[in-house]
N, C-alpha and C. Protein backbone atom coordinates (compact mmCIF):
# COMPACT_ATOMS: atom_id res chain seq x y z
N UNK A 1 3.97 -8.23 49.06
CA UNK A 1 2.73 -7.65 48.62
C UNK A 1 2.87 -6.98 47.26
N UNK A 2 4.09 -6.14 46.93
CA UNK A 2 4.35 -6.04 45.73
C UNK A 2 4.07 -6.62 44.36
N UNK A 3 4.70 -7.84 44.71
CA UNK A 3 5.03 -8.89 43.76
C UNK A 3 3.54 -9.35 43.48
N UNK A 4 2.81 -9.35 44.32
CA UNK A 4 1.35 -9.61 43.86
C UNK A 4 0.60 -8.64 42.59
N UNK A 5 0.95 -6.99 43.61
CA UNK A 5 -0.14 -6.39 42.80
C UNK A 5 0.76 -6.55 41.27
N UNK A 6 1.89 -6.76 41.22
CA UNK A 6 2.68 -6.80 39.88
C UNK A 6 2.09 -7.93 38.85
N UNK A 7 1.86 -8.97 39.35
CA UNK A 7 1.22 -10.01 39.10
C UNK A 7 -0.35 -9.78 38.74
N UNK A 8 -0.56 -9.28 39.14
CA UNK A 8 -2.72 -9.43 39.15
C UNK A 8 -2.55 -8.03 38.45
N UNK A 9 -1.69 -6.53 37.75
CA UNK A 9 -1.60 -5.81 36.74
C UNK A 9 -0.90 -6.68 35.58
N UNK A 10 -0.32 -7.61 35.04
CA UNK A 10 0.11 -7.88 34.41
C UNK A 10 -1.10 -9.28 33.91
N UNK A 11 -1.38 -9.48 34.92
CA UNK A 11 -2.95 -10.78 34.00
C UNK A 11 -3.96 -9.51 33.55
N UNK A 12 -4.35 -8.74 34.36
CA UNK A 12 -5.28 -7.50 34.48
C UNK A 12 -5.22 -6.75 33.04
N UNK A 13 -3.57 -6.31 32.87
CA UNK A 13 -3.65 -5.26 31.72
C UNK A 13 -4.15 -5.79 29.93
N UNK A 14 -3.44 -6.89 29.74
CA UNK A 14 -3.90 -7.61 28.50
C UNK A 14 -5.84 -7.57 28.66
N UNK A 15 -6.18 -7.71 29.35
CA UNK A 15 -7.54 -8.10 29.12
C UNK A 15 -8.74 -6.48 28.88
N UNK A 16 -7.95 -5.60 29.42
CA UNK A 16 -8.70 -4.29 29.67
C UNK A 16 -8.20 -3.32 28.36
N UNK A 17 -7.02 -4.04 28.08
CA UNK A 17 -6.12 -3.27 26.38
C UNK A 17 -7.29 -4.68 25.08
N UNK A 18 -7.92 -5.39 25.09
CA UNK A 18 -7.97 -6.07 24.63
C UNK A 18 -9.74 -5.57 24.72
N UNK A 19 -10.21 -5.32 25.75
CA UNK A 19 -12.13 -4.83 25.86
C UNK A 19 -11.88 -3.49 25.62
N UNK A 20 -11.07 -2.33 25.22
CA UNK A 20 -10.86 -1.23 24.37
C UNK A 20 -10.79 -1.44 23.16
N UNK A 21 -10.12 -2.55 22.64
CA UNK A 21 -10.25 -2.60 21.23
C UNK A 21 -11.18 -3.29 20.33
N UNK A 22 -11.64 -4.10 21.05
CA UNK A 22 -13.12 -4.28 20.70
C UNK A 22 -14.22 -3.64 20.86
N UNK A 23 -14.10 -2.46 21.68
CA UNK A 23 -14.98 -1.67 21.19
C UNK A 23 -14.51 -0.73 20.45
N UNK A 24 -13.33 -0.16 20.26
CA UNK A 24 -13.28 0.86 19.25
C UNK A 24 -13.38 0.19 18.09
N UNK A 25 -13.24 -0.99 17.54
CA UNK A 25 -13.75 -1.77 16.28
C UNK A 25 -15.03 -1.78 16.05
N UNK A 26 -15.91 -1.28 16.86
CA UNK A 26 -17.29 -1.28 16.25
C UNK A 26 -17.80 0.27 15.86
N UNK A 27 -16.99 1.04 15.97
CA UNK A 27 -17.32 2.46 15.41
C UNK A 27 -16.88 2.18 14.00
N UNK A 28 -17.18 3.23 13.24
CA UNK A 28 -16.85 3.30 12.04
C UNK A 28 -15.53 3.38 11.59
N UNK A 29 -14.33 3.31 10.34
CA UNK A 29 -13.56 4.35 10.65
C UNK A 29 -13.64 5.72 9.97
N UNK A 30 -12.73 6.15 10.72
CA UNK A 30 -12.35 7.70 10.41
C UNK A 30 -12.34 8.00 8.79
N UNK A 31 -12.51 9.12 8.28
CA UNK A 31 -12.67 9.57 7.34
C UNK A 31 -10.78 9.55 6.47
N UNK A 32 -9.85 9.51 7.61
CA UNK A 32 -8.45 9.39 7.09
C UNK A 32 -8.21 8.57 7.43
N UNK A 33 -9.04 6.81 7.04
CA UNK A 33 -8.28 5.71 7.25
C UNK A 33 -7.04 5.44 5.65
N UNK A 34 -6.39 4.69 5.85
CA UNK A 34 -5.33 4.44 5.24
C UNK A 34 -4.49 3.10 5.31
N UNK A 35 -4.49 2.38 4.04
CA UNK A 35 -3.55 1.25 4.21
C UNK A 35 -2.24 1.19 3.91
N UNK A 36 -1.26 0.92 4.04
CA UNK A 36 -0.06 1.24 3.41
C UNK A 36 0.30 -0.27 2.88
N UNK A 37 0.54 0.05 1.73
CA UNK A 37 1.37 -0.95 0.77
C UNK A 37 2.83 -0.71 0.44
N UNK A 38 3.86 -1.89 1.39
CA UNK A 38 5.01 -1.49 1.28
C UNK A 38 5.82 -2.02 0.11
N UNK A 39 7.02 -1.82 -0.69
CA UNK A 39 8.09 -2.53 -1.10
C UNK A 39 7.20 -3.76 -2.51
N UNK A 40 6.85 -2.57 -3.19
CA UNK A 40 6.41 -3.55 -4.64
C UNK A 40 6.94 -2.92 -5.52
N UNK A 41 7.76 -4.01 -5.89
CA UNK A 41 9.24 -3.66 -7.43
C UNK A 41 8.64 -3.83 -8.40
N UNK A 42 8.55 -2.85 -9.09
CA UNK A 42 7.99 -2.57 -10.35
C UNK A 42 9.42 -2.15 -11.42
N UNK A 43 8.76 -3.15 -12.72
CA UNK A 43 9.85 -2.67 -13.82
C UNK A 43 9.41 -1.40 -14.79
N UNK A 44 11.11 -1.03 -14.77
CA UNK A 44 11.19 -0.03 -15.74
C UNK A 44 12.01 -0.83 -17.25
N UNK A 45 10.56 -0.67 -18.24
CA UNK A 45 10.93 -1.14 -19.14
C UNK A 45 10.60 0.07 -20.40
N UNK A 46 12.05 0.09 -21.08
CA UNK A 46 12.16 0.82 -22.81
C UNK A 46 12.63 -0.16 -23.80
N UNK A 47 12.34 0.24 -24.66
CA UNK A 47 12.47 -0.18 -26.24
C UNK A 47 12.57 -1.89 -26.20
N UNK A 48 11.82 -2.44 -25.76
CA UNK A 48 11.93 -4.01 -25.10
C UNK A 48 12.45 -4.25 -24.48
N UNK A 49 13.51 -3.68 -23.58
CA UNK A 49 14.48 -4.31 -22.56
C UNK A 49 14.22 -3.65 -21.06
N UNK A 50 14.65 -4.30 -20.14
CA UNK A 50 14.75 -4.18 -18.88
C UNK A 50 15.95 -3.58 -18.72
N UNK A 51 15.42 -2.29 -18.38
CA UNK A 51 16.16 -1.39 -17.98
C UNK A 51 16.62 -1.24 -16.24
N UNK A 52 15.69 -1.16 -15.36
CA UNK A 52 15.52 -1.16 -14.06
C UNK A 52 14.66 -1.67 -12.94
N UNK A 53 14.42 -1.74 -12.42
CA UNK A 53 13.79 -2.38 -11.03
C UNK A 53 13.37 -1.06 -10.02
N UNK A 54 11.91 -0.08 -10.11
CA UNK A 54 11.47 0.67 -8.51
C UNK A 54 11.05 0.34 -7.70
N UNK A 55 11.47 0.39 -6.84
CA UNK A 55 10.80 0.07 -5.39
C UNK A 55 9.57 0.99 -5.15
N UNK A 56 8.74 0.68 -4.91
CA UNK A 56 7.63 1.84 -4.05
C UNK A 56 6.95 1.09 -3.25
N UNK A 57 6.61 2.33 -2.50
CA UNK A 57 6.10 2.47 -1.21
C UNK A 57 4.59 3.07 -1.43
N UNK A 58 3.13 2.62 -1.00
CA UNK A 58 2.05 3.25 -1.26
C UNK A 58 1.37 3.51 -0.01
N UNK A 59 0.06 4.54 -0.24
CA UNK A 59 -0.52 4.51 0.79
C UNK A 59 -2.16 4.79 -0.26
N UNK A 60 -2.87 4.05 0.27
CA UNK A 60 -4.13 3.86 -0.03
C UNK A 60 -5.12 4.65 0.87
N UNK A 61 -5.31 5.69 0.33
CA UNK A 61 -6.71 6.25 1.02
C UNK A 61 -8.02 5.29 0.99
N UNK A 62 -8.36 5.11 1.93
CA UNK A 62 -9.88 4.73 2.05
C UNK A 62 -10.99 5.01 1.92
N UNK A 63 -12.15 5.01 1.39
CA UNK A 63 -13.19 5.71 1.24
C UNK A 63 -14.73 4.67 1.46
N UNK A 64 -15.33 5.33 1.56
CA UNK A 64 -16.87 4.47 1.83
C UNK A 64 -16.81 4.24 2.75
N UNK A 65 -17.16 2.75 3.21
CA UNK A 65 -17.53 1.65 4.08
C UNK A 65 -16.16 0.83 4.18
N UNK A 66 -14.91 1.25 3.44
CA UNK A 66 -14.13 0.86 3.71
C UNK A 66 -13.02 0.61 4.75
N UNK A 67 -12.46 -0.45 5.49
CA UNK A 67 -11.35 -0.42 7.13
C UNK A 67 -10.14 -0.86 6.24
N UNK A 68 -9.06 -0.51 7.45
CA UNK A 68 -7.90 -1.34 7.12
C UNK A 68 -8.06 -2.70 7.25
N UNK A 69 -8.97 -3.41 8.30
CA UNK A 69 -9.00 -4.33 8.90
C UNK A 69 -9.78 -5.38 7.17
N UNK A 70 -10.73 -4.28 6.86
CA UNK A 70 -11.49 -5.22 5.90
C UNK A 70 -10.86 -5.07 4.30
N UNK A 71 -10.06 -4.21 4.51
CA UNK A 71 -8.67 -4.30 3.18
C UNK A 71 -7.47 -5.44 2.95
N UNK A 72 -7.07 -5.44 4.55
CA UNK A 72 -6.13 -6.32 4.54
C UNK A 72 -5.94 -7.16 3.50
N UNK A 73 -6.85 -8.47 3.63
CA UNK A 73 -6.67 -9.54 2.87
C UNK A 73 -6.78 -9.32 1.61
N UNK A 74 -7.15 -8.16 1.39
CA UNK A 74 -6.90 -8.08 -0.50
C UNK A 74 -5.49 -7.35 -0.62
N UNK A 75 -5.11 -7.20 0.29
CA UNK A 75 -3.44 -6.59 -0.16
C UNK A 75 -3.19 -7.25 -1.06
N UNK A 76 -2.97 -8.30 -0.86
CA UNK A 76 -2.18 -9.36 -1.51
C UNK A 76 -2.51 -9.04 -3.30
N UNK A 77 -3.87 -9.27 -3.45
CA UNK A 77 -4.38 -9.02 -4.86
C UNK A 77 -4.38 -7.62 -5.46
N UNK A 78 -4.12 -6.63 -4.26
CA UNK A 78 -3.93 -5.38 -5.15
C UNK A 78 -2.51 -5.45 -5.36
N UNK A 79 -1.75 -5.99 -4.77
CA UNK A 79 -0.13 -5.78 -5.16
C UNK A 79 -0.10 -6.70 -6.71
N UNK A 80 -0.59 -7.93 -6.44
CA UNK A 80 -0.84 -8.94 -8.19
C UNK A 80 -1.00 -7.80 -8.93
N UNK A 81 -2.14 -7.07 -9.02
CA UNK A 81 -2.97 -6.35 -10.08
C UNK A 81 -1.99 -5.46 -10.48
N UNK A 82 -1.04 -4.63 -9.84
CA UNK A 82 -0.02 -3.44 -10.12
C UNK A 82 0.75 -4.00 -10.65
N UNK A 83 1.66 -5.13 -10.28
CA UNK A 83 2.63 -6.03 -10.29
C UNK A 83 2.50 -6.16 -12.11
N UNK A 84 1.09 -7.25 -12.47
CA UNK A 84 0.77 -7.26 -13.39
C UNK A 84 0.37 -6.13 -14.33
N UNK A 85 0.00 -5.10 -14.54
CA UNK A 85 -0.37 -3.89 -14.74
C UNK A 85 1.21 -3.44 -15.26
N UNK A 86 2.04 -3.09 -14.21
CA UNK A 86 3.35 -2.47 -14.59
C UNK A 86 3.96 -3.38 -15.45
N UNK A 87 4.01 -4.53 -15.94
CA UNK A 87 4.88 -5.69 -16.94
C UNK A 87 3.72 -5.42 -18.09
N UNK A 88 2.53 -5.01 -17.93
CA UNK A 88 1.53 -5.09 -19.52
C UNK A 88 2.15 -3.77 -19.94
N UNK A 89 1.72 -2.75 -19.02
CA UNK A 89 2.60 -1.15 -19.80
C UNK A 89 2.83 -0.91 -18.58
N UNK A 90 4.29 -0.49 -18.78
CA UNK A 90 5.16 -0.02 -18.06
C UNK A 90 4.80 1.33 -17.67
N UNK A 91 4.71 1.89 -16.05
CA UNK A 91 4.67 3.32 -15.85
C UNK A 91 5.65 3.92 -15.87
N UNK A 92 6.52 4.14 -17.05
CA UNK A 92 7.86 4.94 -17.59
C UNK A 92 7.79 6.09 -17.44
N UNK A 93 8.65 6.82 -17.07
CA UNK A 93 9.29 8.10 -17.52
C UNK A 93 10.31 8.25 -18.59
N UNK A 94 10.49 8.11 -19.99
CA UNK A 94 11.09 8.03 -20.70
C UNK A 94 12.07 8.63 -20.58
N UNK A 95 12.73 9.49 -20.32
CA UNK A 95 14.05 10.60 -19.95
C UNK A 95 14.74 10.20 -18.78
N UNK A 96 14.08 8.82 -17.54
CA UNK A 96 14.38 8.80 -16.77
C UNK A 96 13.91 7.46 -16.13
N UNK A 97 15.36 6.51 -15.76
CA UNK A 97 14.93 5.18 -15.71
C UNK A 97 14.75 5.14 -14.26
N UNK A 98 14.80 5.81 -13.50
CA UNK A 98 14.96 6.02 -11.70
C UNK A 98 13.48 6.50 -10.97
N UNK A 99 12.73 6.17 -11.78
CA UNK A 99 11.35 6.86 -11.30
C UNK A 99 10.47 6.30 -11.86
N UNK A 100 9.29 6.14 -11.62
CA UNK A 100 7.78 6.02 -12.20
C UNK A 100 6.80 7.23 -12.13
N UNK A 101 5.98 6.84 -13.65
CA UNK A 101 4.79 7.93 -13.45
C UNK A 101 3.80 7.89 -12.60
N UNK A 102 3.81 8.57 -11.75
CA UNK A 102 3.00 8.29 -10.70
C UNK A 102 1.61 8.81 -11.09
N UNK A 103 1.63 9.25 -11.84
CA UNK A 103 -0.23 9.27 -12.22
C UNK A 103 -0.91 7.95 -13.41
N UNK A 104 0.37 7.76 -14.11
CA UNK A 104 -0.63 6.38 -14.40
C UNK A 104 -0.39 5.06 -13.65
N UNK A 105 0.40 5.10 -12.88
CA UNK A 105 0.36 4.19 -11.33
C UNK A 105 -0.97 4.30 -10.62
N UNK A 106 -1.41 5.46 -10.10
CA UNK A 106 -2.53 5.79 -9.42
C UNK A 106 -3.98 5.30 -10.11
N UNK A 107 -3.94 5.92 -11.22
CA UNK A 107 -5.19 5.43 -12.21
C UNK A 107 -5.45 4.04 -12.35
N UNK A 108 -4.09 3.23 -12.51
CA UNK A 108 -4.20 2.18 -13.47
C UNK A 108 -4.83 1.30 -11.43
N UNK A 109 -4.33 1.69 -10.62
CA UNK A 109 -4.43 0.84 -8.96
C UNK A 109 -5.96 1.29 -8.74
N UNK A 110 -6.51 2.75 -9.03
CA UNK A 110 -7.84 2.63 -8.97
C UNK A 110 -8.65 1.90 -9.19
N UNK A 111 -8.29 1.80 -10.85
CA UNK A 111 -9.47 0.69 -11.24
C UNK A 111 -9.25 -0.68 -10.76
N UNK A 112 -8.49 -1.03 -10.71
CA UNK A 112 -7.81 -2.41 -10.03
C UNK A 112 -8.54 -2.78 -8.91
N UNK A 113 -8.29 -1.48 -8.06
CA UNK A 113 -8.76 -1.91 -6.86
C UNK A 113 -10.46 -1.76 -6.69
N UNK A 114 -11.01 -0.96 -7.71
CA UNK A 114 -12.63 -1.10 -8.07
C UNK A 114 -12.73 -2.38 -8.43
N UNK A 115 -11.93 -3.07 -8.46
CA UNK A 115 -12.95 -4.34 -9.38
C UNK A 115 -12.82 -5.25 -8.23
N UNK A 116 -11.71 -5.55 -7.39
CA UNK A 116 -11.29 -6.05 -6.58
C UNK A 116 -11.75 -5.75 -4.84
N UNK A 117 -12.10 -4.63 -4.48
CA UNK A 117 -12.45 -4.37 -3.15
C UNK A 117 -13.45 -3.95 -3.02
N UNK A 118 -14.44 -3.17 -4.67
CA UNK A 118 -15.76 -2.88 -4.54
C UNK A 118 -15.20 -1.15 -4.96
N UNK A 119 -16.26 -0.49 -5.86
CA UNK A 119 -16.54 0.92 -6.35
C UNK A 119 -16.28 1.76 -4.78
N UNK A 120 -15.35 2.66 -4.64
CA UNK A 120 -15.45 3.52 -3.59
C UNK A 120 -14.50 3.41 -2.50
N UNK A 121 -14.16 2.11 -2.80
CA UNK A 121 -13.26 1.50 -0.92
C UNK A 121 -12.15 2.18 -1.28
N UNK A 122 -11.34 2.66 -2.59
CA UNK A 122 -10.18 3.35 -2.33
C UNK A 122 -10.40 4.60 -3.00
N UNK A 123 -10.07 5.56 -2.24
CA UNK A 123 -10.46 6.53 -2.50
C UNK A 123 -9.20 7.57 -3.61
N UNK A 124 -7.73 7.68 -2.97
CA UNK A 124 -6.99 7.73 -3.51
C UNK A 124 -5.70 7.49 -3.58
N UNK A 125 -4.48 7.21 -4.04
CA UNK A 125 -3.48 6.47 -4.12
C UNK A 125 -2.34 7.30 -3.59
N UNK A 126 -1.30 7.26 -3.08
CA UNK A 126 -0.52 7.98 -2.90
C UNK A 126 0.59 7.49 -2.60
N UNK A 127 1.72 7.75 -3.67
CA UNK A 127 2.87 7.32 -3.86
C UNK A 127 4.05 7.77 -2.57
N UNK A 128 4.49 7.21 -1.87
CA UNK A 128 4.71 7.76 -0.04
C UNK A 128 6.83 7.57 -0.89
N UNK A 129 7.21 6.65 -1.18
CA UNK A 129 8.49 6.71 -1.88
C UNK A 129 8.62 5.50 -3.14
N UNK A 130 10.28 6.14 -3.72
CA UNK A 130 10.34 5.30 -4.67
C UNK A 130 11.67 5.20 -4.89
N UNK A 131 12.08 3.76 -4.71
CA UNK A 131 13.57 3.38 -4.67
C UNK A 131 14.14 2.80 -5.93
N UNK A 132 14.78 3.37 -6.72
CA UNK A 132 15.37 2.51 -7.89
C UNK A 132 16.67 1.67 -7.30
N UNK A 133 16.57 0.42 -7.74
CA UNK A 133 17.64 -0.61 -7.87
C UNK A 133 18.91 -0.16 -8.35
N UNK A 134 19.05 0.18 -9.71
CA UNK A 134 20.49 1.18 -10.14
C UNK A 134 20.15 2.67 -10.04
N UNK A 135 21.15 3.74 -9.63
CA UNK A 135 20.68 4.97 -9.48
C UNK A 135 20.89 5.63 -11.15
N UNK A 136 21.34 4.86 -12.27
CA UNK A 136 21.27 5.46 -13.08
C UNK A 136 20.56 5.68 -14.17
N UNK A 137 20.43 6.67 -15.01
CA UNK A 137 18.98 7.30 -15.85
C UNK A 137 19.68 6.68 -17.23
N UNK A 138 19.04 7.31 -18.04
CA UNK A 138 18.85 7.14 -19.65
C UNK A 138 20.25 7.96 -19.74
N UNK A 139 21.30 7.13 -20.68
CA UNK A 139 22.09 7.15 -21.34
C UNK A 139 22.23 8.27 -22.60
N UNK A 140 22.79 9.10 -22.75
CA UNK A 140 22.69 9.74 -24.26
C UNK A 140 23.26 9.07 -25.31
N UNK A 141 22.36 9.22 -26.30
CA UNK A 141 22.71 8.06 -27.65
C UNK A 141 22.69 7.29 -27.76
């Protein structure tokens, strides 16, 4: 008798985890929705040369009418847009090849993502980490 009710909870549970989430998909979301954009290597470039390789890690505030669900598929094109963005001008720290400026990172992904997901859907950017490839900085002389 066991082995039954084990059986008829295990067809049972998928279907009742599955009519919860279809309805919590029809509420709005929350005012702290958030997408996270992982692991986009951005160059650190001075005086014409390739200096380094950062890793970062983002998190995208949401705003408006905006979901994770209805962000998703533009991941892809907001990572292009930065990708591209960081090789036109570099978000340097000049004193320091192990880091990016994280405020013209933020600015430059705003507008990006205005043109791309619609005025409002991201609300604000937030740099979560940042991994340099070599751990070493600017050289003296």
């Amino acid at each position: 008798m066991r082995r039954r009710d084990l059986i008829a909870a295990t067809i049972a549970l998928p279907a009742v985890a599955t009519a919860a989430e279809a309805a919590a998909g029809d509420r709005p979301a929350p005012s702290g929705a958030s997408l996270g954009i992982a692991g986009v290597g951005l160059p650190i470039i001075s005086g014409g040369r390739l200096r380094n390789y950062v890793f970062v890690s983002l998190r995208l505030h949401l705003g408006g009418s905006a979901t994770p669900e209805s962000m998703r598929p533009k991941e892809a094109y907001l990572r292009d847009a930065l990708v591209r963005a960081a090789h036109r001008t570099p978000f340097v720290i000049e004193d320091d090849w192990t880091r990016i400026d994280v405020g013209a990172l933020s600015s430059s992904l705003m507008r990006s993502a205005a043109a791309i997901a619609g005025r409002g859907a991201v609300s604000r950017v937030e740099v979560v980490s940042q991994a340099p490839r070599r751990r070493t900085s600017v050289r003296a002389g």
